[in-house]
Protein backbone atom coordinates (compact mmCIF):
# COMPACT_ATOMS: atom_id res chain seq x y z
CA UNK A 1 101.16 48.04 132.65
CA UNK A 2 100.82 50.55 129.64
CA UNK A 3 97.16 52.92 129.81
CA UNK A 4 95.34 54.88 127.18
CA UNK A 5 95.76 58.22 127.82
CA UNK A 6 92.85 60.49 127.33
CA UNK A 7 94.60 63.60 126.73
CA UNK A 8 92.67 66.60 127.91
CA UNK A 9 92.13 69.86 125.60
CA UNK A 10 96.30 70.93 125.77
CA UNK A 11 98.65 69.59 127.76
CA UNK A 12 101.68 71.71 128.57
CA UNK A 13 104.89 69.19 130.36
CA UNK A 14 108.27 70.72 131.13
CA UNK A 15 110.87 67.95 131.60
CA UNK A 16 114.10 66.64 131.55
CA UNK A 17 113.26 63.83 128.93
CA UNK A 18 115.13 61.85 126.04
CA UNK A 19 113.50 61.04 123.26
CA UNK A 20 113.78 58.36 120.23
CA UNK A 21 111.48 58.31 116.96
CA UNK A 22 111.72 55.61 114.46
CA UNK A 23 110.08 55.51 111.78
CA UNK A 24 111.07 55.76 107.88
CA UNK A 25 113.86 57.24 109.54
CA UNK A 26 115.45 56.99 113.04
CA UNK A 27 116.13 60.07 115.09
CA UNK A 28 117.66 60.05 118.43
CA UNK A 29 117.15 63.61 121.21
CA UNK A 30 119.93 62.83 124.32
CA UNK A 31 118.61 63.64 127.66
CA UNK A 32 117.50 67.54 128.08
CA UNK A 33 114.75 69.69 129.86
CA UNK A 34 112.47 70.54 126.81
CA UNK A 35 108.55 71.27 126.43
CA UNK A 36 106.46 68.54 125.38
CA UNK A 37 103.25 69.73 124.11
CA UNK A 38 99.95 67.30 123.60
CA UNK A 39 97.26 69.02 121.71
CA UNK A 40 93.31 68.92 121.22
CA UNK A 41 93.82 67.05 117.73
CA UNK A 42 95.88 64.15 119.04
CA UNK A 43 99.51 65.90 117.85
CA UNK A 44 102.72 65.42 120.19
CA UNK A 45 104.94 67.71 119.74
CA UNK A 46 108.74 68.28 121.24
CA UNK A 47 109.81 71.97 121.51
CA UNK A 48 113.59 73.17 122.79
CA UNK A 49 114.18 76.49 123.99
CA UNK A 50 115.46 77.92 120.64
CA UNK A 51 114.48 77.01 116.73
CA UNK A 52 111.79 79.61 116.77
CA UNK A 53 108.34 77.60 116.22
CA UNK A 54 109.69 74.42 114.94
CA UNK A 55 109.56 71.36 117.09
CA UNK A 56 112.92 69.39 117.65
CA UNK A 57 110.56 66.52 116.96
CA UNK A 58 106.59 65.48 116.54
CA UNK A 59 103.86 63.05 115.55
CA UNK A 60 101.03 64.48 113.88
CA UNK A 61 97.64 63.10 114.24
CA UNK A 62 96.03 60.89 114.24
CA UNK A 63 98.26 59.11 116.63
CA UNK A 64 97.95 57.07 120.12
CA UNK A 65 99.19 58.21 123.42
CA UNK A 66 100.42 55.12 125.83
CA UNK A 67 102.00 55.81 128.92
CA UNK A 68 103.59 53.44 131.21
CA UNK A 69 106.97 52.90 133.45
CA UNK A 70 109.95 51.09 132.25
CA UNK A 71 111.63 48.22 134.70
CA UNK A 72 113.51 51.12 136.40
CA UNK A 73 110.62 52.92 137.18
CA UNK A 74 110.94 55.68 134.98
CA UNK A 75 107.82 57.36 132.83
CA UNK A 76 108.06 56.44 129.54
CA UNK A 77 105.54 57.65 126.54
CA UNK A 78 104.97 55.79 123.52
CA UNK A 79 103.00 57.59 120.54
CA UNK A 80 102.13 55.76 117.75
CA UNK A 81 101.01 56.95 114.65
CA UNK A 82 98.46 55.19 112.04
CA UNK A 83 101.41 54.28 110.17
CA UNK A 84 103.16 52.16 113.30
CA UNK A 85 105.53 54.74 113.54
CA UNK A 86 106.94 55.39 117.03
CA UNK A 87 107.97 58.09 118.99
CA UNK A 88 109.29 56.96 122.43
CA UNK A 89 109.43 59.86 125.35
CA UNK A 90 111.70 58.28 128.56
CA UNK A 91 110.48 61.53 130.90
CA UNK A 92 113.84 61.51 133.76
CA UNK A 93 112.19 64.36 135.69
CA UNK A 94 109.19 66.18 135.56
CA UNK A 95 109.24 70.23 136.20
CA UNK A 96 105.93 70.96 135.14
CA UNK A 97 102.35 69.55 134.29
CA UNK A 98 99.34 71.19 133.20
CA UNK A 99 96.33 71.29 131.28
CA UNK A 100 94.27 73.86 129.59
CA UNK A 101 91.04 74.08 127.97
CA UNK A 102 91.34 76.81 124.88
CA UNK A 103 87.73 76.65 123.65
CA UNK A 104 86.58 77.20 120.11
CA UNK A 105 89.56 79.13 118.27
CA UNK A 106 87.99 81.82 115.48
CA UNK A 107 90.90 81.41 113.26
CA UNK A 108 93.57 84.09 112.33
CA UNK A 109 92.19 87.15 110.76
CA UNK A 110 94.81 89.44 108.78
CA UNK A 111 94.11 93.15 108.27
CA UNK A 112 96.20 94.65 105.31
CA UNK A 113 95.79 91.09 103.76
CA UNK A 114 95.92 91.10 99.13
CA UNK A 115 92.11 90.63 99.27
CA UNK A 116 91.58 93.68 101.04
CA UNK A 117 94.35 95.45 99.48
CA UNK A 118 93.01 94.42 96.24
CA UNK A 119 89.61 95.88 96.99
CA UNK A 120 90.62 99.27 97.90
CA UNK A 121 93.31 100.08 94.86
CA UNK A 122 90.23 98.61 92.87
CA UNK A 123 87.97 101.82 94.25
CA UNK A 124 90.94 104.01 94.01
CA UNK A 125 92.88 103.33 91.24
CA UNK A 126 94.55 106.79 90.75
CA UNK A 127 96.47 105.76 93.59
CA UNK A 128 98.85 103.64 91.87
CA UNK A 129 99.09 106.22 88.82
CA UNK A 130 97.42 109.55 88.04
CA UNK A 131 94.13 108.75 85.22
CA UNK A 132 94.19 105.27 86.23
CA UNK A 133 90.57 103.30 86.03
CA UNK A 134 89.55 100.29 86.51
CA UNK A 135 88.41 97.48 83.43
CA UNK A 136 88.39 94.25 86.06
CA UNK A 137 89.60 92.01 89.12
CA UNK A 138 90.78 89.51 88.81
CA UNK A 139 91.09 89.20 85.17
CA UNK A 140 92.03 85.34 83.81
CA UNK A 141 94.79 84.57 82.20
CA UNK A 142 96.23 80.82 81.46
CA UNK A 143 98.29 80.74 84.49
CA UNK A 144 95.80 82.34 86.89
CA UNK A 145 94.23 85.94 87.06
CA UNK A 146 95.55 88.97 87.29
CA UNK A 147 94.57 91.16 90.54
CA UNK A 148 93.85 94.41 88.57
CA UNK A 149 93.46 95.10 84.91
CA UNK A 150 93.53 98.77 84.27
CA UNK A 151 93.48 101.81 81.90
CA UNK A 152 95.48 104.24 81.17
CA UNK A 153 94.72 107.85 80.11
CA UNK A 154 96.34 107.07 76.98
CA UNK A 155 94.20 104.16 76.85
CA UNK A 156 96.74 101.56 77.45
CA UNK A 157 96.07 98.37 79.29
CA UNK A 158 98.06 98.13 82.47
CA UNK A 159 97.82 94.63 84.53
CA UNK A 160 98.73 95.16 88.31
CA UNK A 161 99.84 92.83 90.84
CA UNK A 162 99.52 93.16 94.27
CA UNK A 163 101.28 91.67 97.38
CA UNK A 164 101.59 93.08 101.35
CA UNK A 165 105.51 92.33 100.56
CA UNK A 166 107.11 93.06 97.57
CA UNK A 167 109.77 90.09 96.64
CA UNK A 168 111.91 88.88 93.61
CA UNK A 169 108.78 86.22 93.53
CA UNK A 170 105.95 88.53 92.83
CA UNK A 171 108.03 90.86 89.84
CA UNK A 172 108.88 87.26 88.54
CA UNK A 173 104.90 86.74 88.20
CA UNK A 174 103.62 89.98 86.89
CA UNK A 175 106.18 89.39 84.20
CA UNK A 176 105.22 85.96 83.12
CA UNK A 177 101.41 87.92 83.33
CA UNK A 178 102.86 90.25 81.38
CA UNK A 179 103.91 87.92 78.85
CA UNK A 180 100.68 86.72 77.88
CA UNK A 181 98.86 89.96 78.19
CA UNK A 182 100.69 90.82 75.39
CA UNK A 183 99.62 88.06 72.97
CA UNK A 184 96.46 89.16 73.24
CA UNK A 185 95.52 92.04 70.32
CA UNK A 186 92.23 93.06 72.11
CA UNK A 187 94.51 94.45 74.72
CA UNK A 188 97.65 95.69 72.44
CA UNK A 189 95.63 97.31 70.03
CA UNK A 190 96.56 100.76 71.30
CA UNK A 191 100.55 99.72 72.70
CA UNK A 192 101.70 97.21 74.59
CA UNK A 193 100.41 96.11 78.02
CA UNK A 194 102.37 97.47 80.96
CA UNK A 195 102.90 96.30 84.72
CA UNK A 196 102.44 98.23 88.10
CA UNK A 197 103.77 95.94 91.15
CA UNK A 198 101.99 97.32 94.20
CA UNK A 199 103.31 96.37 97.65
CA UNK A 200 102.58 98.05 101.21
CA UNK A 201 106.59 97.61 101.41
CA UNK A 202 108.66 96.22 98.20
CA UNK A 203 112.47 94.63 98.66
CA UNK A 204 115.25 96.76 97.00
CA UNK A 205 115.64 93.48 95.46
CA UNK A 206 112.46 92.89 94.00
CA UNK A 207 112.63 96.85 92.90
CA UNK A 208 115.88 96.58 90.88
CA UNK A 209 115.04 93.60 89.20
CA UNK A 210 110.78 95.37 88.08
CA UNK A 211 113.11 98.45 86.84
CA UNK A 212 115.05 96.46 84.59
CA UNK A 213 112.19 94.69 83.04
CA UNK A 214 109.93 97.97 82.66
CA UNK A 215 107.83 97.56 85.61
CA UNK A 216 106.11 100.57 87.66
CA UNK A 217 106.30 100.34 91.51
CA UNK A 218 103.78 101.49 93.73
CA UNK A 219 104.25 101.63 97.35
CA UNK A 220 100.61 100.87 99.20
CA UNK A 221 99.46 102.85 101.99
CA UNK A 222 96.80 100.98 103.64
CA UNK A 223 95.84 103.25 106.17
CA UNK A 224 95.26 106.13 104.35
CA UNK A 225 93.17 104.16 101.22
CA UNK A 226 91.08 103.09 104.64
CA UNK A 227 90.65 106.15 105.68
CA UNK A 228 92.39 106.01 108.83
CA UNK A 229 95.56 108.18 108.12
CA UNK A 230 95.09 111.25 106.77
CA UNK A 231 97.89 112.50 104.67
CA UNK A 232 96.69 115.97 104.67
CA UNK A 233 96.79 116.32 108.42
CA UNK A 234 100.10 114.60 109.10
CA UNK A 235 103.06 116.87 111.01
CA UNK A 236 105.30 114.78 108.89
């Protein structure tokens, strides 16, 4: 007979399992040792030893855990999702069992992140380019604001976007920024409005491509806008 299982905090199992889902779609794992992983929000998930991160297969929450024996005395698992989908776990041999409590996780924090990078290239503007200054963050435009909108010591406006990588992605933004800005005669009065695509590390890619279409790059170095490296003082 089938019980509830009340699945503690995580639940780590390494075994020799197969493993059927069905579903809107049916999906079929032969016999293999993989991890099976049952976490604190109710999720089953079915990791291999390769694929990086990705799970061979899952059931996100909320679902129901049932575990029982078939007639031939194996462990089977049955998870069930809110939607009656099923995902059916016939466990052949077990390697390893256990469970851990994690506690209260504080959530990722990123250093280097484009808040903070945003922040410090607003307080040191001259950074990007010599006589820069600041007019505002975030400055709106129709299709969302723009991180930095500067002046020149000519007076020109100069919108800058800012990323921790630079890609294709981000040069295709600042341009369609770009495109806008210069609709706008408050802001061409004195020339047109040019781009600066600041990165901590840009693609050669995303470089050629902010060339051709007139836009500056500026290469980000967080640690010494924080303070921390010293350019002055460096052996090399």
């Amino acid at each position: 007979m089938a019980a509830t299982v009340d699945s503690p905090p995580v639940r780590l199992v390494v075994a020799r399992c197969q493993v059927d889902y069905a579903g809107r779609l049916t999906a079929h794992l032969p016999m293999a040792t993989r991890v099976l992983m049952i976490k604190a929000d109710g999720s089953v998930l079915v990791h291999s030893d390769g694929g990086s991160y990705k799970p061979l297969n899952w059931m996100s929450p909320p679902c129901t855990l049932r575990e029982g024996v078939t007639d031939d005395g194996q462990v089977e698992w049955t998870v069930t999702s809110k939607t009656e989908d099923t995902l059916r776990i016939l466990l052949e041999e077990v390697h390893h069992d256990s469970s851990h409590d994690l506690g209260v996780d504080p959530g990722l924090q990123k250093d280097g992140v484009e808040k903070h990078l945003q922040a410090l290239l607003a307080e040191h503007p001259t950074s990007l380019s010599p006589g820069l200054t600041l007019v505002r963050r975030e400055f709106p435009t129709a299709i969302g604001p723009v991180d930095l909108m500067c002046r020149d010591a000519d007076g020109l406006s100069v919108a800058v976007e800012i990323k921790r990588r630079g890609e294709i992605d981000g040069v295709e933004q600042l341009t369609r920024y770009l495109e806008l800005l210069n609709r706008e005669p408050l802001l061409t009065g004195k020339g047109p409005v040019r781009g600066i695509f600041a990165a901590q590390e840009i693609k050669p890619q995303a470089r050629v491509l902010a060339t051709d279409r007139g836009i500056a790059c500026a290469v980000v170095d967080y640690d010494a806008l924080r303070g921390i490296d010293d350019s002055e003082h460096r052996l090399f």
